[in-house]
N, C-alpha and C. Protein backbone atom coordinates (compact mmCIF):
# COMPACT_ATOMS: atom_id res chain seq x y z
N UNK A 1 -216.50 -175.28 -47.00
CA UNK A 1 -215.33 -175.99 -47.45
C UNK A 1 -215.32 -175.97 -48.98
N UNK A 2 -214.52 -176.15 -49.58
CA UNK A 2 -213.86 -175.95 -51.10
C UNK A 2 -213.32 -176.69 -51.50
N UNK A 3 -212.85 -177.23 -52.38
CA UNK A 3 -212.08 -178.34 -53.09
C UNK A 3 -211.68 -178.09 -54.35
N UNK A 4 -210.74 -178.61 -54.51
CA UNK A 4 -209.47 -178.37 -56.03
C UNK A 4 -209.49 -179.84 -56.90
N UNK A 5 -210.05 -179.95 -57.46
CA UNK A 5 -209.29 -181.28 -58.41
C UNK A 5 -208.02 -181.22 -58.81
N UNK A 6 -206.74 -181.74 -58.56
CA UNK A 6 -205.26 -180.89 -58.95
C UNK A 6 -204.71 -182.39 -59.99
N UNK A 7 -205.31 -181.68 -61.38
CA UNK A 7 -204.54 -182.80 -62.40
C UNK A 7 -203.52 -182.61 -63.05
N UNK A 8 -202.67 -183.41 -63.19
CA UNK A 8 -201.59 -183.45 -63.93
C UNK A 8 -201.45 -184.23 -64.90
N UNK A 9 -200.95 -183.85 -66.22
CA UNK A 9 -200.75 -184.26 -67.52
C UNK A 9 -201.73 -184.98 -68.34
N UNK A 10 -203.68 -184.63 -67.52
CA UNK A 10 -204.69 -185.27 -67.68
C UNK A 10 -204.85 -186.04 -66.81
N UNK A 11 -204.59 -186.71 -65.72
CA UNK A 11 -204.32 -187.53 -64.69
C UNK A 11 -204.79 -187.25 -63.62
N UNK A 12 -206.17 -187.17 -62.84
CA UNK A 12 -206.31 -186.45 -60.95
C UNK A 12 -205.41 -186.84 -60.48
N UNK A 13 -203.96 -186.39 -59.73
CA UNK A 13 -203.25 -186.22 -58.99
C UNK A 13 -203.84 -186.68 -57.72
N UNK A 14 -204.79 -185.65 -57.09
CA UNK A 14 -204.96 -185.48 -55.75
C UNK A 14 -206.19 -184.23 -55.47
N UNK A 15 -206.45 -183.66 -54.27
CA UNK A 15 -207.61 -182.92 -54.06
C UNK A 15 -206.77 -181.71 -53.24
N UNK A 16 -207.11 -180.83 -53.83
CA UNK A 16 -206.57 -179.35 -52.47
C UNK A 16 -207.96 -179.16 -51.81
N UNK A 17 -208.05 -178.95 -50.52
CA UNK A 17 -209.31 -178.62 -49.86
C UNK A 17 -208.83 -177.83 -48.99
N UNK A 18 -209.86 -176.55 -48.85
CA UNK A 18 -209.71 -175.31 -47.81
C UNK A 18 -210.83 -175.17 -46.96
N UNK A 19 -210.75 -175.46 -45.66
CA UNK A 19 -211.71 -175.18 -44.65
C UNK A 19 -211.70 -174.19 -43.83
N UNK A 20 -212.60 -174.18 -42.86
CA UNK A 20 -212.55 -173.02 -41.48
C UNK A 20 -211.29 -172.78 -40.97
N UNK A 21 -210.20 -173.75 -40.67
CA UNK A 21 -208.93 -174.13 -40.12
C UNK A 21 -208.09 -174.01 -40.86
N UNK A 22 -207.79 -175.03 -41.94
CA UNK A 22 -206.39 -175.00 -42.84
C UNK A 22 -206.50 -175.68 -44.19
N UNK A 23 -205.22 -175.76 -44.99
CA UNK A 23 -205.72 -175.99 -46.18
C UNK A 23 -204.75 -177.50 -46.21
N UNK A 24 -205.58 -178.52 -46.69
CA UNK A 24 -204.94 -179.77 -46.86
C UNK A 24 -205.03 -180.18 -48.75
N UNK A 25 -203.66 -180.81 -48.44
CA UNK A 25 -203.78 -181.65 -50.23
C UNK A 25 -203.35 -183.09 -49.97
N UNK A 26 -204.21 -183.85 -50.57
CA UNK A 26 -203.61 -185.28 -50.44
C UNK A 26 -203.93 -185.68 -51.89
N UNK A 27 -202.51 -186.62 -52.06
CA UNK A 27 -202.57 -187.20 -53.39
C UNK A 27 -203.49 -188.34 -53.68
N UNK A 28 -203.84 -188.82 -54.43
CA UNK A 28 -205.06 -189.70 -55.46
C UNK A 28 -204.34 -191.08 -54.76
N UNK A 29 -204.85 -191.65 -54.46
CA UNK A 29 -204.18 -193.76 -54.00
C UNK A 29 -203.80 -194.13 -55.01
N UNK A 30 -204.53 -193.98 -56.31
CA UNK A 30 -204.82 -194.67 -57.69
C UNK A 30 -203.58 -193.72 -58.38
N UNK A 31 -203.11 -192.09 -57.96
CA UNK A 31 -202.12 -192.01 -58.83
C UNK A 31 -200.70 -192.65 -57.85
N UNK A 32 -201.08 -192.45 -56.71
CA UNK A 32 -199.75 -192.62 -55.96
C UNK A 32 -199.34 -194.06 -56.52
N UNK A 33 -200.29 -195.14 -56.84
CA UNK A 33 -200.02 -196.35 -57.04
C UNK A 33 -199.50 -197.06 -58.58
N UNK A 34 -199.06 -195.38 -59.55
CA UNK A 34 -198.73 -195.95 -60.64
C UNK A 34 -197.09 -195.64 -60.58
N UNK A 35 -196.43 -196.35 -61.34
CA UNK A 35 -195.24 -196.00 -60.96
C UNK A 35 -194.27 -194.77 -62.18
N UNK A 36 -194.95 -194.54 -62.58
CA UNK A 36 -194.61 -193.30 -64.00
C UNK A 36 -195.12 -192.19 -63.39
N UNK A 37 -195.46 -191.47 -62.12
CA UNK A 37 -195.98 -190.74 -62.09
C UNK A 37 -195.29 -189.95 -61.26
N UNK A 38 -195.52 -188.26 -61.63
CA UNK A 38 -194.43 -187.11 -60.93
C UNK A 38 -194.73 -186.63 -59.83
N UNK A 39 -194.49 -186.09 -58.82
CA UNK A 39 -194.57 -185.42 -57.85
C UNK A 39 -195.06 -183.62 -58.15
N UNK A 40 -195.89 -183.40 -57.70
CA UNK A 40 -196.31 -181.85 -58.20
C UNK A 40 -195.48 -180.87 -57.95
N UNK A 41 -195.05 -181.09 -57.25
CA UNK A 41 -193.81 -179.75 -56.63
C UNK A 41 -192.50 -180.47 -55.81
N UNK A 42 -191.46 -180.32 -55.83
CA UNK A 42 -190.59 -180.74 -54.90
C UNK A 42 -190.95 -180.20 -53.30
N UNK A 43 -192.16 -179.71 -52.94
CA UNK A 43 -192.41 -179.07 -51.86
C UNK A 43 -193.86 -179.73 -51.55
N UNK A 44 -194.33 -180.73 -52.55
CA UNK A 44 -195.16 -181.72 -51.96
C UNK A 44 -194.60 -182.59 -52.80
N UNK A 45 -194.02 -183.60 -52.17
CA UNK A 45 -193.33 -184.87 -52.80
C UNK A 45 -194.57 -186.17 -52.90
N UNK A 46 -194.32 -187.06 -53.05
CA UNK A 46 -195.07 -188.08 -53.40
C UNK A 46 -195.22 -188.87 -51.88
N UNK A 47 -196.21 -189.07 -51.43
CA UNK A 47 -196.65 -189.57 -50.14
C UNK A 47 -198.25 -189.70 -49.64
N UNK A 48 -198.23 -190.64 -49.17
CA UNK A 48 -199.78 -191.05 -48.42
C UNK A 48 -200.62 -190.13 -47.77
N UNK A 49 -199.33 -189.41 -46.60
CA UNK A 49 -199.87 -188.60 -45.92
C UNK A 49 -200.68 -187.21 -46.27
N UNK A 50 -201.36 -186.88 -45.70
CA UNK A 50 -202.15 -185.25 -46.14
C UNK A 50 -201.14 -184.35 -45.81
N UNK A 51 -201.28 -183.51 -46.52
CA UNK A 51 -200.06 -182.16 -46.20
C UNK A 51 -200.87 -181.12 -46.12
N UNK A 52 -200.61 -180.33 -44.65
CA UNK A 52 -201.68 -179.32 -44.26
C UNK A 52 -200.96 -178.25 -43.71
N UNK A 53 -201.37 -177.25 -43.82
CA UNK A 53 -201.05 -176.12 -43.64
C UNK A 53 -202.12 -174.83 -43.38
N UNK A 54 -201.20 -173.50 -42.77
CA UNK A 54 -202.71 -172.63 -42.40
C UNK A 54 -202.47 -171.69 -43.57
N UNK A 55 -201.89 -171.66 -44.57
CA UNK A 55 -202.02 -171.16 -45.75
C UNK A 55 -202.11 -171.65 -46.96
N UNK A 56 -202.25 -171.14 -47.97
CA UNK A 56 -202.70 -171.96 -49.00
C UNK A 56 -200.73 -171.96 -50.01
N UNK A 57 -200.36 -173.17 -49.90
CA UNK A 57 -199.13 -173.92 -50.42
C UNK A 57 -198.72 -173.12 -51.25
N UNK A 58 -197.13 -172.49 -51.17
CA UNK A 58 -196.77 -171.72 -52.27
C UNK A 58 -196.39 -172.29 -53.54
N UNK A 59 -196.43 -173.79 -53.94
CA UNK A 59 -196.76 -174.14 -55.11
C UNK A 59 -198.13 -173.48 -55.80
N UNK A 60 -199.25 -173.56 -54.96
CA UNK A 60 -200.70 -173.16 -55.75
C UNK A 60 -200.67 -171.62 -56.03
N UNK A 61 -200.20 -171.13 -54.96
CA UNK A 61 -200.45 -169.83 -54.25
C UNK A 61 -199.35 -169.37 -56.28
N UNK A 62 -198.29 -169.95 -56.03
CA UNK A 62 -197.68 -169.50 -57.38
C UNK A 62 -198.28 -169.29 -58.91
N UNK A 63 -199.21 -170.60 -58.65
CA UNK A 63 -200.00 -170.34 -60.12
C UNK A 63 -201.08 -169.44 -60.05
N UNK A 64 -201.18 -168.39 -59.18
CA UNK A 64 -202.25 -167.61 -59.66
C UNK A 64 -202.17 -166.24 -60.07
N UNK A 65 -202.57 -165.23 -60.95
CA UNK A 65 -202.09 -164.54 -62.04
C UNK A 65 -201.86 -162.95 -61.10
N UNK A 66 -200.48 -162.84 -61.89
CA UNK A 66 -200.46 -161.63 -60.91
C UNK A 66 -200.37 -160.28 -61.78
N UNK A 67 -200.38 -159.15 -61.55
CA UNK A 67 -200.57 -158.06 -62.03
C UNK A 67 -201.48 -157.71 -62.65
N UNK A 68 -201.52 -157.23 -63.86
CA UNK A 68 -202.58 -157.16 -65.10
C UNK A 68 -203.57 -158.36 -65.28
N UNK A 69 -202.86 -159.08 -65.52
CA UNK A 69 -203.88 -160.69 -65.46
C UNK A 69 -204.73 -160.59 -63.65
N UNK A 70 -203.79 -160.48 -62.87
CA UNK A 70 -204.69 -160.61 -61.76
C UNK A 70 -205.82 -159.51 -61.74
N UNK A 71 -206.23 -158.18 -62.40
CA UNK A 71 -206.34 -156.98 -62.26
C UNK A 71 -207.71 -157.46 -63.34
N UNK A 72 -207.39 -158.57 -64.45
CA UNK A 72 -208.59 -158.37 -65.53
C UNK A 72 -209.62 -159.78 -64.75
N UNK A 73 -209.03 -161.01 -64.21
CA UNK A 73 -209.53 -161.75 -62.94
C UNK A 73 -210.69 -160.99 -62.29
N UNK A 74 -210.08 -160.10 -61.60
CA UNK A 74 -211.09 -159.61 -60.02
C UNK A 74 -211.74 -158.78 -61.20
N UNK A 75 -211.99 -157.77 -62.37
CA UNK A 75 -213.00 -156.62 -62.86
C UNK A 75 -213.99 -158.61 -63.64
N UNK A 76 -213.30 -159.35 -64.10
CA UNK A 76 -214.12 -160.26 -65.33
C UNK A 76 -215.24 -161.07 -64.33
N UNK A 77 -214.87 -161.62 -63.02
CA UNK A 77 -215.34 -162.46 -62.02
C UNK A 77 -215.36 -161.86 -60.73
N UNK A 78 -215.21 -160.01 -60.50
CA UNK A 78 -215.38 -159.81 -58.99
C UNK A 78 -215.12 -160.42 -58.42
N UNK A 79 -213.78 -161.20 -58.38
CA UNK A 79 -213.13 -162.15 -57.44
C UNK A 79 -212.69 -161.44 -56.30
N UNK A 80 -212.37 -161.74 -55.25
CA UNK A 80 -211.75 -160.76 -53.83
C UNK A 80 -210.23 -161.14 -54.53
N UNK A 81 -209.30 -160.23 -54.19
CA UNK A 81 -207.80 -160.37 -54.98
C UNK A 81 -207.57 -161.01 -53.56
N UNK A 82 -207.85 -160.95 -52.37
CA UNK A 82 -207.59 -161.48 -50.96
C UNK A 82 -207.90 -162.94 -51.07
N UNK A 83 -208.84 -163.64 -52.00
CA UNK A 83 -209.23 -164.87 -51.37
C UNK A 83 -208.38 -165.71 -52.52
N UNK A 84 -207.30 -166.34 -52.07
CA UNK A 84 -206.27 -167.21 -53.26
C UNK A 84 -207.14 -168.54 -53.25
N UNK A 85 -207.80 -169.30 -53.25
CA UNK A 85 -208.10 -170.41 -53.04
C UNK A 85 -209.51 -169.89 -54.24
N UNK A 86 -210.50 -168.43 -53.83
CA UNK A 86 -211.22 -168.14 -55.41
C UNK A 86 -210.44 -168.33 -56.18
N UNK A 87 -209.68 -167.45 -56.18
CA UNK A 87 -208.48 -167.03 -57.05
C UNK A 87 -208.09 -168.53 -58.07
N UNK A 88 -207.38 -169.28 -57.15
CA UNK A 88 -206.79 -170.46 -57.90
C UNK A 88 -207.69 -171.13 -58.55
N UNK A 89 -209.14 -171.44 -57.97
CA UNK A 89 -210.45 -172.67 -58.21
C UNK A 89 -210.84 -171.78 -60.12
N UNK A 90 -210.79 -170.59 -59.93
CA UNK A 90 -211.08 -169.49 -61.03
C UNK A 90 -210.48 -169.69 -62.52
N UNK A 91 -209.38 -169.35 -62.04
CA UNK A 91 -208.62 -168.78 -62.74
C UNK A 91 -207.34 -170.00 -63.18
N UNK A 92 -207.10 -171.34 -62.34
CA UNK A 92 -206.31 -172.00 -62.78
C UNK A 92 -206.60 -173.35 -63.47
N UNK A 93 -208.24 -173.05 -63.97
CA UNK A 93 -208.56 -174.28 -64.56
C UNK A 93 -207.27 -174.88 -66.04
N UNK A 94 -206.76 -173.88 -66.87
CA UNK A 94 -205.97 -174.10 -68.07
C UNK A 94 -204.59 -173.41 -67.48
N UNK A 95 -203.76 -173.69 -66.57
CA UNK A 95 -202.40 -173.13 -66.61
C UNK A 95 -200.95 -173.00 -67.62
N UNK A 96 -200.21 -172.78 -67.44
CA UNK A 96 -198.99 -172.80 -68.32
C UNK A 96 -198.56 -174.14 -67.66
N UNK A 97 -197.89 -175.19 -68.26
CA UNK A 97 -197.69 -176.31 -67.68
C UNK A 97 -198.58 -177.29 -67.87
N UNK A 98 -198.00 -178.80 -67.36
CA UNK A 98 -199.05 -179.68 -67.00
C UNK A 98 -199.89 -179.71 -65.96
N UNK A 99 -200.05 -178.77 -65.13
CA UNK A 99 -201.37 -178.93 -64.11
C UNK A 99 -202.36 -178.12 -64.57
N UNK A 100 -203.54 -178.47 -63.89
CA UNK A 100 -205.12 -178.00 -64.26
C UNK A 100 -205.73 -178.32 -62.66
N UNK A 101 -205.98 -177.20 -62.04
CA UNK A 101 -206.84 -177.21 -61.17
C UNK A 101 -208.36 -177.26 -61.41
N UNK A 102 -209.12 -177.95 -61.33
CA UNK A 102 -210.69 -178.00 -61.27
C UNK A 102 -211.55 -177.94 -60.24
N UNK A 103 -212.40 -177.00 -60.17
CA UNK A 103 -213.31 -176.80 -58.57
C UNK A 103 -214.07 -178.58 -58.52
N UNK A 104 -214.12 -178.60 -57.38
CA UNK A 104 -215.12 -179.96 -57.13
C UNK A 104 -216.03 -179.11 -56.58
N UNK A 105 -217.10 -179.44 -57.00
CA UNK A 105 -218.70 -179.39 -56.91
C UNK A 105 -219.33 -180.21 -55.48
């Protein structure tokens, strides 16, 4: 199993986690419970519930580098270009935007 720290604007949001089965994200209690705070995607809105799926969310799946950037990725870190969840934990620690994915340990 794997895990994402998924922060926003400096803030833990919530956790992406990928297992044997599927990939779940649930948001932070502590952010859901402030009231200034954004929703990461209009395709995961703000809610309690875990949001799961058998692929990895085309919000994440979006931030990860494609072409040339994906091409200097897999030669810098022998990443599999197949495994998006390396891919994202890798490569999306500093994105364009306010999110920052961080591997949990």
């Amino acid at each position: 199993m794997r895990q994402g720290e998924i922060w926003v604007n400096n803030t833990l949001a919530g956790i992406l986690t990928e297992d044997e089965n599927a990939y779940n994200f649930e948001y932070e209690k502590t952010y859901l419970e402030d009231e200034n705070v954004i929703q990461i995607s209009v395709t995961l809105p703000l809610q309690k519930e875990t949001f799961k799926s058998l692929h990895l969310f085309p919000f994440f799946d979006g931030l990860i580098p494609e072409g040339w950037l994906l091409d200097i990725a897999h030669k810098n870190w022998k990443l599999n270009p197949r495994d998006r969840m390396g891919l994202l934990l890798t490569t999306c620690r500093d994105c364009i935007g306010n999110i920052s994915i961080i591997e949990k340990i």
